[in-house]
PDB file of N, CA and C in Angstrom:
ATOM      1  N   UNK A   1       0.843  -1.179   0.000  1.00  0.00           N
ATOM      2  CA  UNK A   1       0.000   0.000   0.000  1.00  0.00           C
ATOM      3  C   UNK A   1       0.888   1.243   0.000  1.00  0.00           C
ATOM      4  N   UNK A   2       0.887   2.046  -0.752  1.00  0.00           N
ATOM      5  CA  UNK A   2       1.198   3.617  -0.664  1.00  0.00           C
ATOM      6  C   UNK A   2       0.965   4.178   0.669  1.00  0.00           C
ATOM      7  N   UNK A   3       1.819   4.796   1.360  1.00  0.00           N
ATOM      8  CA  UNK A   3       1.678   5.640   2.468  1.00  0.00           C
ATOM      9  C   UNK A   3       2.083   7.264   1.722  1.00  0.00           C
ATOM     10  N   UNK A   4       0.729   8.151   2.121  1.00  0.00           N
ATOM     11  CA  UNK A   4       1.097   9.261   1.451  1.00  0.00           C
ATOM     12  C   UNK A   4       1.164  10.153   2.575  1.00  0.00           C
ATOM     13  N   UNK A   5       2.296  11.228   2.297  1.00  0.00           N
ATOM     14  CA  UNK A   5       2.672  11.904   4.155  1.00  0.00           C
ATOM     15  C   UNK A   5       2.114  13.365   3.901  1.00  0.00           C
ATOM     16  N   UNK A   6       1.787  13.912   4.864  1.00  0.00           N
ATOM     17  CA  UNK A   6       0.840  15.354   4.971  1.00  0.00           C
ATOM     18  C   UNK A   6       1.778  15.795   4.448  1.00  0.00           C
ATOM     19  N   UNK A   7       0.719  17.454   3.578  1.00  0.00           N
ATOM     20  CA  UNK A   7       1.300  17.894   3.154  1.00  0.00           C
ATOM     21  C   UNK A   7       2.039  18.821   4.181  1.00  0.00           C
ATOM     22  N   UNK A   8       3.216  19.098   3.318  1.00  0.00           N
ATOM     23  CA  UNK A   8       4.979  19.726   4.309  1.00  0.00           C
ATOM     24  C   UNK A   8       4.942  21.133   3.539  1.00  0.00           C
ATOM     25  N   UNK A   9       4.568  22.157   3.984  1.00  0.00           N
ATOM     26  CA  UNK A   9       4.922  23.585   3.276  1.00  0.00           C
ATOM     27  C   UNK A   9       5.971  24.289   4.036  1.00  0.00           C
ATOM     28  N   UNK A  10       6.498  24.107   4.874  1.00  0.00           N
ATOM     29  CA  UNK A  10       8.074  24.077   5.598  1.00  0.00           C
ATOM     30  C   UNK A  10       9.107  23.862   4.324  1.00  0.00           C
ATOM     31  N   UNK A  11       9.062  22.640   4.244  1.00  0.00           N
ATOM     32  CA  UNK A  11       9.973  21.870   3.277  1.00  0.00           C
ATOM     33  C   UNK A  11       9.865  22.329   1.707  1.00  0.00           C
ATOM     34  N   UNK A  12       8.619  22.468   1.946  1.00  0.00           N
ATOM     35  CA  UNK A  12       8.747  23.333   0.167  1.00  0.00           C
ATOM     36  C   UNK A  12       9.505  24.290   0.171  1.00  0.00           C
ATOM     37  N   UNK A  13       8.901  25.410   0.808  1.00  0.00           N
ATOM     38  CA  UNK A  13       9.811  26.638   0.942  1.00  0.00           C
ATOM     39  C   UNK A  13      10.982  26.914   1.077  1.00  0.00           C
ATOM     40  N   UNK A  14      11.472  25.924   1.606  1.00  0.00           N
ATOM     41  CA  UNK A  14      13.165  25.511   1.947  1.00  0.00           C
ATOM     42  C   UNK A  14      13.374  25.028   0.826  1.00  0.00           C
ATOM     43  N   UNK A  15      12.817  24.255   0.321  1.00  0.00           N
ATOM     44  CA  UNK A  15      13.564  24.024  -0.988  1.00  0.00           C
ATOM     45  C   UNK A  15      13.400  24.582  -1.947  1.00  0.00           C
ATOM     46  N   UNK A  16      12.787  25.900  -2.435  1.00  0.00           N
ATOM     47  CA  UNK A  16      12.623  26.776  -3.252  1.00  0.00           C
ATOM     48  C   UNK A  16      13.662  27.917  -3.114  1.00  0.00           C
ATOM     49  N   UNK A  17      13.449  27.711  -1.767  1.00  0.00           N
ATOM     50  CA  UNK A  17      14.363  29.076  -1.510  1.00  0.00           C
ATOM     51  C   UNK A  17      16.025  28.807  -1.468  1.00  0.00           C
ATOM     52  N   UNK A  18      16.345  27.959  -1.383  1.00  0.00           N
ATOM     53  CA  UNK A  18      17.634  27.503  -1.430  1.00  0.00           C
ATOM     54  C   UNK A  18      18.533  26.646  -2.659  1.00  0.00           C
ATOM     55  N   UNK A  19      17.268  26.483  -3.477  1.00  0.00           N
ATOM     56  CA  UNK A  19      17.756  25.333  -4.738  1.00  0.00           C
ATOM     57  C   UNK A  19      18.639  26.438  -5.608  1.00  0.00           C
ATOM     58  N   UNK A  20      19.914  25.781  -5.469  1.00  0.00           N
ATOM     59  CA  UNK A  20      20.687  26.686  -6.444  1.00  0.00           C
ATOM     60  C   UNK A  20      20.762  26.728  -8.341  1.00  0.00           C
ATOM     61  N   UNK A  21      20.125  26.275  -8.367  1.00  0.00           N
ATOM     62  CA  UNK A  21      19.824  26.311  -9.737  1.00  0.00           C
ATOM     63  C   UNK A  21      18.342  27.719 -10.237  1.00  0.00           C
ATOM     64  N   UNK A  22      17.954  27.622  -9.355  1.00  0.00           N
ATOM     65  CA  UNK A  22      16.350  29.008  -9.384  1.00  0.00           C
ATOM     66  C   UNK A  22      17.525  29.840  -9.310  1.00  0.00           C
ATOM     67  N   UNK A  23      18.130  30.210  -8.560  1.00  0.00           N
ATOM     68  CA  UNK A  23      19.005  31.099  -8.266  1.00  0.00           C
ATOM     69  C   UNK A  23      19.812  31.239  -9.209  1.00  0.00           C
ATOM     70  N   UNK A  24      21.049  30.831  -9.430  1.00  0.00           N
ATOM     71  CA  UNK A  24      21.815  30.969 -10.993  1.00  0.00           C
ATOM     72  C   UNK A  24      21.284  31.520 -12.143  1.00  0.00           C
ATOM     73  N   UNK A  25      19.978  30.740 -12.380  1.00  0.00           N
ATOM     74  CA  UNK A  25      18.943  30.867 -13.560  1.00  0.00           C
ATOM     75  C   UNK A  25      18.193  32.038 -13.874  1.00  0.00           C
ATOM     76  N   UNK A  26      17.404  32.404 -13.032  1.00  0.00           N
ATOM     77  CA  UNK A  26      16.862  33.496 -12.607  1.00  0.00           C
ATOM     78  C   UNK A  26      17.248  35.130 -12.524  1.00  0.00           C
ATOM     79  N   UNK A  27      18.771  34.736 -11.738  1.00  0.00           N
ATOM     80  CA  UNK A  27      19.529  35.971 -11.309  1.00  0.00           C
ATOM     81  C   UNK A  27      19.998  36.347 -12.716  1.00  0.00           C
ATOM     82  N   UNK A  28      20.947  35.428 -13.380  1.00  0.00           N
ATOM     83  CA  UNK A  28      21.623  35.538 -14.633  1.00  0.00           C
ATOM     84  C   UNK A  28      20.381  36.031 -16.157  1.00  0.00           C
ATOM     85  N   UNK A  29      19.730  35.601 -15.873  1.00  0.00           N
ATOM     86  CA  UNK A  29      18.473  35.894 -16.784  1.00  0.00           C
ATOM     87  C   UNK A  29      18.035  37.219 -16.622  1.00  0.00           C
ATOM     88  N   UNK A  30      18.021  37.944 -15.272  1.00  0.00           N
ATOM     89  CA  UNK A  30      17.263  39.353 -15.150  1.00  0.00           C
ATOM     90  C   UNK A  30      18.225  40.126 -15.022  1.00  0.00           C
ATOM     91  N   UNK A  31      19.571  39.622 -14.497  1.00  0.00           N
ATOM     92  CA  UNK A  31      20.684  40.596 -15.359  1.00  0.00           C
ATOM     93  C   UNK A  31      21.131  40.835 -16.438  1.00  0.00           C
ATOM     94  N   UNK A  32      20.896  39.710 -17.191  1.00  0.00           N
ATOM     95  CA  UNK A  32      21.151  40.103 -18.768  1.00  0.00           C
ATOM     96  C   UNK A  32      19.870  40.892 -19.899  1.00  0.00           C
ATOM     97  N   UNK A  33      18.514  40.819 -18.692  1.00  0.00           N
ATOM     98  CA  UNK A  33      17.403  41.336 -19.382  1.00  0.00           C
ATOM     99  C   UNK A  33      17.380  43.165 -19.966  1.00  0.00           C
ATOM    100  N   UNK A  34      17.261  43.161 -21.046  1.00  0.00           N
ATOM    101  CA  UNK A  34      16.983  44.471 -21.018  1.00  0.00           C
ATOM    102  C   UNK A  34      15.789  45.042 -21.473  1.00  0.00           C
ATOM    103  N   UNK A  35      14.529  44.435 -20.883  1.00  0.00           N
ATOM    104  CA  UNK A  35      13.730  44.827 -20.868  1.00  0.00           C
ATOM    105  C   UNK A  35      12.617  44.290 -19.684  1.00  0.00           C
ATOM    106  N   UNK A  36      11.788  45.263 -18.623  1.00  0.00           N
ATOM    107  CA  UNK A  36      11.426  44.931 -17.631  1.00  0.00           C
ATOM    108  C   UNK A  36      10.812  43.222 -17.690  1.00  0.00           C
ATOM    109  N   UNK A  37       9.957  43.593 -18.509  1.00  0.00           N
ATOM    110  CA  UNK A  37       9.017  42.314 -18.937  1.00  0.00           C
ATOM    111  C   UNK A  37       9.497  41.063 -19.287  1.00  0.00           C
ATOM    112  N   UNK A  38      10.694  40.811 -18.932  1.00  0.00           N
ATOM    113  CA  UNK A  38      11.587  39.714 -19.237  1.00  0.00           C
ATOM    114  C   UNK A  38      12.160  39.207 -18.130  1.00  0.00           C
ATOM    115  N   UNK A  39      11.537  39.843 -16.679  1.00  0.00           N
ATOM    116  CA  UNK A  39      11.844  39.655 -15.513  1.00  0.00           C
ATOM    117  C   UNK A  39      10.933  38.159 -15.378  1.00  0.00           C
ATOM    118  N   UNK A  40      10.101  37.919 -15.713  1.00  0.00           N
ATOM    119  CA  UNK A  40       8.442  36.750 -15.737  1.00  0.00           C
ATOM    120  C   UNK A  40       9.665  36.017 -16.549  1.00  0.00           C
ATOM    121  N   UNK A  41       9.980  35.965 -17.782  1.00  0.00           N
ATOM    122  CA  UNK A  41      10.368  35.095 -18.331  1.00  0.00           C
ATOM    123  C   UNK A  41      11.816  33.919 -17.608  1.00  0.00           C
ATOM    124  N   UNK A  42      12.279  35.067 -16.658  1.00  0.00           N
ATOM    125  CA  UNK A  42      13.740  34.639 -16.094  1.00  0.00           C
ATOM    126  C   UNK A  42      12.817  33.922 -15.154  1.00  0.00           C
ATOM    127  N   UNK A  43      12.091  34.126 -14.182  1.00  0.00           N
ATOM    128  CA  UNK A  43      11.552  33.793 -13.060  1.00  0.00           C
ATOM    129  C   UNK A  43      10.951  31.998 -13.404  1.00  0.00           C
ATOM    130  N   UNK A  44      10.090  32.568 -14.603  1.00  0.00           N
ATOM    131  CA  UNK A  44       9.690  31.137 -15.080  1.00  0.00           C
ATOM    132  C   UNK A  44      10.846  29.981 -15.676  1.00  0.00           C
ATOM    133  N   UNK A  45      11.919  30.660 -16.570  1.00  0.00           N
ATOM    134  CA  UNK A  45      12.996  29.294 -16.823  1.00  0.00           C
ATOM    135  C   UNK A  45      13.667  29.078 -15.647  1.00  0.00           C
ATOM    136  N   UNK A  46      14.364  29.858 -14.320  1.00  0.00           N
ATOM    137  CA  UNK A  46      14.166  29.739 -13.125  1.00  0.00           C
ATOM    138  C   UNK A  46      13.655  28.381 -12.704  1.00  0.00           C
ATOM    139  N   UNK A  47      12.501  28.815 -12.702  1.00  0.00           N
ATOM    140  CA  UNK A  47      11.432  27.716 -11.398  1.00  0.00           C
ATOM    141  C   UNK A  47      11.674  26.274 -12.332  1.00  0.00           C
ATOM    142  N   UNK A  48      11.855  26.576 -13.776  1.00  0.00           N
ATOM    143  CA  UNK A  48      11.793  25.211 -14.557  1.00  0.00           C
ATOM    144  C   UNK A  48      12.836  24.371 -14.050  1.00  0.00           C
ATOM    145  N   UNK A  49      14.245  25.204 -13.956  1.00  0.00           N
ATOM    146  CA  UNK A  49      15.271  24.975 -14.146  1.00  0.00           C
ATOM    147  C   UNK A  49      15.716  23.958 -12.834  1.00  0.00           C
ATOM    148  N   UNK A  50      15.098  24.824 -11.666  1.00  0.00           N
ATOM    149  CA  UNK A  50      15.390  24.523 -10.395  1.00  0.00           C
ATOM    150  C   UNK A  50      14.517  22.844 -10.259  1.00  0.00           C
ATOM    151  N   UNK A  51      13.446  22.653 -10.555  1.00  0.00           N
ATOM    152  CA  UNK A  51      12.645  21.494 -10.891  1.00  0.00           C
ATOM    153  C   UNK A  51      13.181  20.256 -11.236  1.00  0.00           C
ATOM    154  N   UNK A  52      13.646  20.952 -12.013  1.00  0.00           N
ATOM    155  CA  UNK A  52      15.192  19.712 -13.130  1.00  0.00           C
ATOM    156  C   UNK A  52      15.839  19.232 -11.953  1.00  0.00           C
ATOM    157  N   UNK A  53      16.748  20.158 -11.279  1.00  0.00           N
ATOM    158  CA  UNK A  53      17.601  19.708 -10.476  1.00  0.00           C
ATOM    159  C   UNK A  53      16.604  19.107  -8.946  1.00  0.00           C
ATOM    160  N   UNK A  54      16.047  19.374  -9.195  1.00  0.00           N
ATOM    161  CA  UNK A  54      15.244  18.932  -7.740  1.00  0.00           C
ATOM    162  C   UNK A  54      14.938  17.015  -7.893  1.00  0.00           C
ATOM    163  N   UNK A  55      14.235  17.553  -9.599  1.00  0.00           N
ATOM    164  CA  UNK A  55      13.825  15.739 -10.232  1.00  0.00           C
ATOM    165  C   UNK A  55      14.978  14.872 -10.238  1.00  0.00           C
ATOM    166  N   UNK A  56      16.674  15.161 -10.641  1.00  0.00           N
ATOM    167  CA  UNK A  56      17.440  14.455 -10.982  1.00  0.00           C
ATOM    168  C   UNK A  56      18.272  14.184  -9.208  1.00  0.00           C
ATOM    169  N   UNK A  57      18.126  15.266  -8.691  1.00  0.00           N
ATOM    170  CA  UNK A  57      18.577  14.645  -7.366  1.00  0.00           C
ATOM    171  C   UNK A  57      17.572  13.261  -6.658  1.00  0.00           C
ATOM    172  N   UNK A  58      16.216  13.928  -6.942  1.00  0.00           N
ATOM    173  CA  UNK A  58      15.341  12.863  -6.463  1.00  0.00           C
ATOM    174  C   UNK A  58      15.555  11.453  -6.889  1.00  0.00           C
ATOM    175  N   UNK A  59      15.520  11.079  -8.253  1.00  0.00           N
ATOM    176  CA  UNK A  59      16.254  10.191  -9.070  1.00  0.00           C
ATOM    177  C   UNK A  59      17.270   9.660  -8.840  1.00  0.00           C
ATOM    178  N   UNK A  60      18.168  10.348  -8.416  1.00  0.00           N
ATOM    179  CA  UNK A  60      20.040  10.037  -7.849  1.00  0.00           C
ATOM    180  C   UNK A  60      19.500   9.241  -6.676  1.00  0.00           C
ATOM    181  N   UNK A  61      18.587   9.202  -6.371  1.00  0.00           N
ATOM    182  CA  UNK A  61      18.658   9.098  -4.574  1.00  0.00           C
ATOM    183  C   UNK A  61      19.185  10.019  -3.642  1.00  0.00           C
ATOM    184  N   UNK A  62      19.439  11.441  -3.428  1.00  0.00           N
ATOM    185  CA  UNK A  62      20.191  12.489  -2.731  1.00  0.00           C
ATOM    186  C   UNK A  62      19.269  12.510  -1.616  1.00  0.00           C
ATOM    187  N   UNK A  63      17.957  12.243  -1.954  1.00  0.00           N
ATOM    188  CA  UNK A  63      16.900  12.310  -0.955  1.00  0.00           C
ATOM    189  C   UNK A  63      15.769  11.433  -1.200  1.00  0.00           C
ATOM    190  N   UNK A  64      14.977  11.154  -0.774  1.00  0.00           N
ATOM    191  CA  UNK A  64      13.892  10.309  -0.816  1.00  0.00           C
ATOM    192  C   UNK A  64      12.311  11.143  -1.408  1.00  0.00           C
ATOM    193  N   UNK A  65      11.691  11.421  -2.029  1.00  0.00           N
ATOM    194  CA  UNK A  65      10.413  11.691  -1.960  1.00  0.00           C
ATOM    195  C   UNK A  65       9.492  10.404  -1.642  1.00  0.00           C
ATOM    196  N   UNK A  66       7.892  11.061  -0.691  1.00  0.00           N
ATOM    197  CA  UNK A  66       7.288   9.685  -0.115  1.00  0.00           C
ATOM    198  C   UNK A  66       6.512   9.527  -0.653  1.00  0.00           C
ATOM    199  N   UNK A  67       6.208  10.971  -1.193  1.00  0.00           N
ATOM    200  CA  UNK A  67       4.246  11.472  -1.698  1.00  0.00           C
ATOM    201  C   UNK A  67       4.838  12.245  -2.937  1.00  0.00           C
ATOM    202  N   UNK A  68       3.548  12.185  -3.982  1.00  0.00           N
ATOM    203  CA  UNK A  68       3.273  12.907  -4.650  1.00  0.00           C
ATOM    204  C   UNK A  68       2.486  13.823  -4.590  1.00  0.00           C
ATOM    205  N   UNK A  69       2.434  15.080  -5.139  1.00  0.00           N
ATOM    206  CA  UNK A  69       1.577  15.989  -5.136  1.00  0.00           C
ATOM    207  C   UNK A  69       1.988  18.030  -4.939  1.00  0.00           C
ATOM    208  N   UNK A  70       3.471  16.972  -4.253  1.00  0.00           N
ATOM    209  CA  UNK A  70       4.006  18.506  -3.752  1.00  0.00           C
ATOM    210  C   UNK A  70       4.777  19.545  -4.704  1.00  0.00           C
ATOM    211  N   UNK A  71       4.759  18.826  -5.985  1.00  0.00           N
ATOM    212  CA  UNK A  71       5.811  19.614  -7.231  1.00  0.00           C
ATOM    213  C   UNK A  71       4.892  20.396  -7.302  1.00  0.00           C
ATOM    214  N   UNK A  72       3.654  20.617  -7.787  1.00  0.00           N
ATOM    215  CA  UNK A  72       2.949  21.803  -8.228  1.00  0.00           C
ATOM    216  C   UNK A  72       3.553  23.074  -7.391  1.00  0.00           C
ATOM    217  N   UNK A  73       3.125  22.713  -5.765  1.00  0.00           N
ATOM    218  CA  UNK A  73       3.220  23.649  -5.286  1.00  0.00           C
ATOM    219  C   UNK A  73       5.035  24.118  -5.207  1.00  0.00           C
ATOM    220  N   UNK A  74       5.965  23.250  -5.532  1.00  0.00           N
ATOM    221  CA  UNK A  74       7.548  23.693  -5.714  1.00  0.00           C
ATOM    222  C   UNK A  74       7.530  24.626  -6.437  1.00  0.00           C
ATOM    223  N   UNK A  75       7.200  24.155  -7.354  1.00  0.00           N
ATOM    224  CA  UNK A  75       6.956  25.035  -9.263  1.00  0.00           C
ATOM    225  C   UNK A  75       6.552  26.494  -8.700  1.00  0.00           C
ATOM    226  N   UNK A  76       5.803  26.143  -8.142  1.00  0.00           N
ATOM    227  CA  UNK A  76       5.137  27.901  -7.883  1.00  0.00           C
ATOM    228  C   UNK A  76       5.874  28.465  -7.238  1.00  0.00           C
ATOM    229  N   UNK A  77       6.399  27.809  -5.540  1.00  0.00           N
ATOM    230  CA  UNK A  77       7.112  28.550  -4.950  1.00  0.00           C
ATOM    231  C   UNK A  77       8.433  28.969  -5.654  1.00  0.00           C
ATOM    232  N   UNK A  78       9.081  28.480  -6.407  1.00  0.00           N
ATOM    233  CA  UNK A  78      10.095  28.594  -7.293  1.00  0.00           C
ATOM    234  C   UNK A  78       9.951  29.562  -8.055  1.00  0.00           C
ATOM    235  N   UNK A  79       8.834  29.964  -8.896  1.00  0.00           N
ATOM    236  CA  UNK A  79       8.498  30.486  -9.699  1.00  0.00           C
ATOM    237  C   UNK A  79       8.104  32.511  -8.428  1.00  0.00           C
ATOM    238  N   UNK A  80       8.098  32.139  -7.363  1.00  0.00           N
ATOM    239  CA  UNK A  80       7.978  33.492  -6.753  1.00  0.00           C
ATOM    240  C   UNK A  80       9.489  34.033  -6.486  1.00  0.00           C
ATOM    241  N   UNK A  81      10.043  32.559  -5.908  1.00  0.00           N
ATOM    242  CA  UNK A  81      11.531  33.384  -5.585  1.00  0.00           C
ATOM    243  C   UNK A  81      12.641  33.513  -6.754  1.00  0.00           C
ATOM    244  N   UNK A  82      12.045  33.207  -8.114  1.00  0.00           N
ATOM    245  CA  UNK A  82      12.656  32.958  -9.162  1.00  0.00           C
ATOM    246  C   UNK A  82      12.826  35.017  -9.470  1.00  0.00           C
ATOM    247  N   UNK A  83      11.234  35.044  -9.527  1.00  0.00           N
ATOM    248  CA  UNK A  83      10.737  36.518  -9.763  1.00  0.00           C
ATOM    249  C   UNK A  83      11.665  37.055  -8.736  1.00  0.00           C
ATOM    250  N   UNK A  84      12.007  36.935  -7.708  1.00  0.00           N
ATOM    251  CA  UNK A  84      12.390  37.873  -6.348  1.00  0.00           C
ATOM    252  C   UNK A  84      14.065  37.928  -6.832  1.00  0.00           C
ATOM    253  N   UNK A  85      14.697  36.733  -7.719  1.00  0.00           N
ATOM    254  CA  UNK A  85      16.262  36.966  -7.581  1.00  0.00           C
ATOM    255  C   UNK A  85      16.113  37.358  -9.282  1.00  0.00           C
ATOM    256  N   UNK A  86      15.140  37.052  -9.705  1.00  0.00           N
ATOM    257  CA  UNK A  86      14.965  38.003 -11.147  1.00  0.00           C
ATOM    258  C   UNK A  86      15.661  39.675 -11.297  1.00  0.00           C
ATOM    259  N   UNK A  87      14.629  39.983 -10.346  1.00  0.00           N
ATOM    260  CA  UNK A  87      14.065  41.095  -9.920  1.00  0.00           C
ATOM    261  C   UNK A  87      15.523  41.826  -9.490  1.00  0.00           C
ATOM    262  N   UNK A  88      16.535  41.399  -8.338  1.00  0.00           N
ATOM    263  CA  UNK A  88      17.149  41.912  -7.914  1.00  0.00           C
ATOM    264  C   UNK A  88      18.513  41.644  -9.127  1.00  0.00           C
ATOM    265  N   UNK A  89      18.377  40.443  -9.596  1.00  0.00           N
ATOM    266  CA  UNK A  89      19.659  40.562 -10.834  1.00  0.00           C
ATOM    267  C   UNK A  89      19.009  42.042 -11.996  1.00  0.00           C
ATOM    268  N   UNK A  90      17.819  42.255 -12.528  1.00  0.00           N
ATOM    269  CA  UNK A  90      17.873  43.224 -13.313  1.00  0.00           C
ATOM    270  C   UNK A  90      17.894  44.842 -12.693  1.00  0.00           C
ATOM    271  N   UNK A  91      17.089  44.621 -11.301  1.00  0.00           N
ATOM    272  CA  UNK A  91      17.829  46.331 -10.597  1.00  0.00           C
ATOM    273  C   UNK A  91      19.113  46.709 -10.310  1.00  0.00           C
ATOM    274  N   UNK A  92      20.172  45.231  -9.834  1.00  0.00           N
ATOM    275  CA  UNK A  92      21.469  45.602  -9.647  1.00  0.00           C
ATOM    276  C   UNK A  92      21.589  46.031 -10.544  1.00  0.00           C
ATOM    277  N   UNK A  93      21.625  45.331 -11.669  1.00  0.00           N
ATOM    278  CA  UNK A  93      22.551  45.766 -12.790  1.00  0.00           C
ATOM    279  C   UNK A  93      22.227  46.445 -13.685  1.00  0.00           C
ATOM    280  N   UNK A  94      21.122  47.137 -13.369  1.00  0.00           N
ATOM    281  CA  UNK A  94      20.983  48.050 -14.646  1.00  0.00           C
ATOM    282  C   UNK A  94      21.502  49.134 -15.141  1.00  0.00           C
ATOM    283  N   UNK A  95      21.955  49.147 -16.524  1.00  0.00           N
ATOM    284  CA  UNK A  95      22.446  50.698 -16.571  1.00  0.00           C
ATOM    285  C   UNK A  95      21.427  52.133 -16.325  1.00  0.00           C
ATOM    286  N   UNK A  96      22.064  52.546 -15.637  1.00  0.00           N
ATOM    287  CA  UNK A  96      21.657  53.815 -15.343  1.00  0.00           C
ATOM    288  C   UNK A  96      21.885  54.854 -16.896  1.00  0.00           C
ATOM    289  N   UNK A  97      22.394  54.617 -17.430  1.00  0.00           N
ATOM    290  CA  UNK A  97      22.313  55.472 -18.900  1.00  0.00           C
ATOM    291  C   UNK A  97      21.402  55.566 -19.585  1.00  0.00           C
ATOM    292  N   UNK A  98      20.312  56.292 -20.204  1.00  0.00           N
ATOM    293  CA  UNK A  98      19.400  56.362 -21.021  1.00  0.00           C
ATOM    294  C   UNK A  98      19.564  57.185 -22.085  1.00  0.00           C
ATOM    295  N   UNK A  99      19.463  56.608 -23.433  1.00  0.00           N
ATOM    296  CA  UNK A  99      19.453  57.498 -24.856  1.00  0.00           C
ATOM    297  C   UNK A  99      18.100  57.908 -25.222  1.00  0.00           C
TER     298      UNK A  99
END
């Protein structure tokens, strides 16, 4: 029989917020953006990106998953802090020069 374990929104968040791949992805994407509206786009290959690495560790065995159900809500949380290191890669770096 399947044992499926409550849902954990602790553990999501921790792992959204720390998966270094959202981060890399995200940051590097909204610093190279030069245009606001391309902040969504970094945020979203981001959350994809971070997913990947979340699936192939899971796969490796690095960790165990027990239940299904909780990627949706990764994806999303990923997809907020994707926007949040988006966000701060395209304000650092923007040029301040305007033609």
């Amino acid at each position: 029989m399947i044992a499926i374990n409550p849902f954990d929104p602790v553990t999501l968040v921790l792992i959204a917020l720390f998966n270094p791949a959202t981060i890399a992805i995200a940051f590097q994407m909204g610093r190279t953006a030069d245009q606001w509206q391309k902040i969504v786009v970094a945020a979203f290959a981001g959350a994809l990106g971070g997913f990947i690495l979340y699936w192939l560790a899971a796969f490796a065995g690095v960790f165990s998953v027990h239940a299904v159900g909780g990627e949706a809500g990764l994806v999303l949380m990923q997809l907020v802090f994707g926007f949040a290191w988006a966000c701060l890669g395209y304000f650092a770096f923007r040029s301040k020069v305007t033609t």
